[in-house]
Protein backbone atom coordinates (compact mmCIF):
# COMPACT_ATOMS: atom_id res chain seq x y z
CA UNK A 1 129.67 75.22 103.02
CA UNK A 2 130.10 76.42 106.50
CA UNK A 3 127.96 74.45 109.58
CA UNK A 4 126.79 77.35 112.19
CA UNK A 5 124.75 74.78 114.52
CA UNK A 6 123.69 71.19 114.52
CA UNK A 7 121.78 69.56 117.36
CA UNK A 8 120.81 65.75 116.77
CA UNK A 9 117.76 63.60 116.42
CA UNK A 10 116.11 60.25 115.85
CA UNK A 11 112.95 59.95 113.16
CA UNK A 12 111.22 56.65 113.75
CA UNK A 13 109.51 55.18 110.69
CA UNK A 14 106.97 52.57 110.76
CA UNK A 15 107.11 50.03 107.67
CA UNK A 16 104.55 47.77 107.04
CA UNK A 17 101.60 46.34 109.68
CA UNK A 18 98.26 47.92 109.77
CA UNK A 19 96.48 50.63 110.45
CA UNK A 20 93.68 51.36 113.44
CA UNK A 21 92.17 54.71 112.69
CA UNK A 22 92.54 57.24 110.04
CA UNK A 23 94.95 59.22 107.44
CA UNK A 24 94.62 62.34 107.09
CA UNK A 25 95.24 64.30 103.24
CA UNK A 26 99.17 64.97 104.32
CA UNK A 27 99.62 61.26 105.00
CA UNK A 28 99.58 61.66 108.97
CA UNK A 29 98.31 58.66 111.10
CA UNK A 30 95.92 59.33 113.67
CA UNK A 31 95.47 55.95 115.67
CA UNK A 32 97.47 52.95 115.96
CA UNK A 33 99.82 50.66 114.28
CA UNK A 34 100.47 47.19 114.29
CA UNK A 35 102.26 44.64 113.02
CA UNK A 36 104.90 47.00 111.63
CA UNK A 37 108.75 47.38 111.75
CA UNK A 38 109.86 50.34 113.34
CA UNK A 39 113.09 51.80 111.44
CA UNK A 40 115.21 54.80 113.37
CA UNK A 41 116.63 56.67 111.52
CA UNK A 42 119.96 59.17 112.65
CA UNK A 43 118.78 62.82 111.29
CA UNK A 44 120.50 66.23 112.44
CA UNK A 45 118.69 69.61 112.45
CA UNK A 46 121.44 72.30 110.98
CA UNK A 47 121.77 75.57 110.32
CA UNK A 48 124.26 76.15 107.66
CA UNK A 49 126.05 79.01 105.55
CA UNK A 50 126.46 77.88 101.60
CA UNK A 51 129.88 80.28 100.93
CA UNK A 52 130.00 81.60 97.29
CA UNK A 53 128.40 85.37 96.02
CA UNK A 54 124.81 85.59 93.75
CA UNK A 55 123.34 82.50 92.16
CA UNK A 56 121.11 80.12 93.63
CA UNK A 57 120.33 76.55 94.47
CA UNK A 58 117.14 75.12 93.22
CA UNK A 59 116.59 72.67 96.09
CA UNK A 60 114.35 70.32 94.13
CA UNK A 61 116.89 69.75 91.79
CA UNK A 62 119.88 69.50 94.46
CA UNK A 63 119.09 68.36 97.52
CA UNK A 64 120.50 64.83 97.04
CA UNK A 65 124.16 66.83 95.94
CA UNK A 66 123.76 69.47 99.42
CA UNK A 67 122.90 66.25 101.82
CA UNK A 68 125.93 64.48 100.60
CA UNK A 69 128.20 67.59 101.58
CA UNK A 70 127.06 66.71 105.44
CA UNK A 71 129.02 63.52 107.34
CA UNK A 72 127.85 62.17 110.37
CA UNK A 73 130.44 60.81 112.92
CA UNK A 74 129.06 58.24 114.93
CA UNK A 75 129.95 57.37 118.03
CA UNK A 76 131.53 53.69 117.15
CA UNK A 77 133.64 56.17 114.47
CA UNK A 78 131.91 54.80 111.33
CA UNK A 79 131.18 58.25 108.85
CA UNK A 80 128.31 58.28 106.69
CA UNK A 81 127.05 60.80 104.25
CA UNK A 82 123.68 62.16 104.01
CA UNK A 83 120.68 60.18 102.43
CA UNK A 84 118.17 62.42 102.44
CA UNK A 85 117.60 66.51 103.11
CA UNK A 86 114.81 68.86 103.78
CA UNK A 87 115.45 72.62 103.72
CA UNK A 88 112.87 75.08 105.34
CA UNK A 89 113.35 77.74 102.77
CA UNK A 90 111.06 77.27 100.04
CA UNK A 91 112.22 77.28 96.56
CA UNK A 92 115.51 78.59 96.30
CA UNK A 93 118.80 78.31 98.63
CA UNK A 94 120.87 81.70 97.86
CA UNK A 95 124.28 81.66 98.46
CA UNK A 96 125.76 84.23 101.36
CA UNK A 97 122.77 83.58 103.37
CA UNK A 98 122.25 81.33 106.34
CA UNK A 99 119.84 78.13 105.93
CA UNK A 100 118.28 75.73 107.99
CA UNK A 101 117.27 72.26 107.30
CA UNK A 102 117.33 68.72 108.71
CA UNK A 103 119.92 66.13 106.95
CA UNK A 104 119.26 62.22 107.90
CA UNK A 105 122.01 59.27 107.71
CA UNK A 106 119.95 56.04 107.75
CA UNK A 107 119.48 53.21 110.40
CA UNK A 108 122.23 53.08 112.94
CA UNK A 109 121.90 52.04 116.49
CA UNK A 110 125.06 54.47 117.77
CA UNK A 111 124.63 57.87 118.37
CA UNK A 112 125.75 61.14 116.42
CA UNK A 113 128.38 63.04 118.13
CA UNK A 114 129.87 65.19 114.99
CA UNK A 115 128.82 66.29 111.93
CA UNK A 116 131.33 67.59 109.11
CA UNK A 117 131.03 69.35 105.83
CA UNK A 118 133.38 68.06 103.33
């Protein structure tokens, strides 16, 4: 796997507490929360080049496998693989072509500053 671009970003999620307001059928809060605890977690949007000629990925199946190819460098020089992935192409990944996706590393409270493909 090749990395063409990265650019970092932080995904807050809010665990436990209560909710003012209402949820609508994708799961998306519209009001206000309380009484939670707020989790950041250390995600990178990447475009990325899976090297290799026909055949496919089925990303359902192996996402868990493609996230752990990405390492995150963080600025206090701890490396962590990839926890969780989301790739915008639907369905497949086909080798040869260029993807995009977003790959997250978990709570950390230092920043990103390199990402690696091992």
């Amino acid at each position: 796997m090749e990395i063409h671009h990265y650019s970092t970003f932080e995904r807050e999620t809010v665990v436990g507490g209560f909710v003012d307001g209402t949820v609508d059928p994708g799961g998306f809060v519209s009001g206000t929360v309380s009484g939670g605890q707020v989790r950041k977690n250390r995600c990178v949007n990447v475009q990325f080049l899976i090297k290799g000629h026909g055949g496919r990925i089925n990303n359902s199946r192996y996402m868990r496998e493609l996230a752990s190819n990405f390492v995150a460098v963080f600025s206090n020089g701890a490396r962590r693989e990839g926890e969780r992935a989301r790739v915008t192409t639907p369905g497949r990944i086909h080798f040869g072509e260029i993807q995009s996706g977003s790959v997250c590393f978990g709570q950390s409270d230092f920043e990103i500053v390199d990402l690696e493909c091992e």
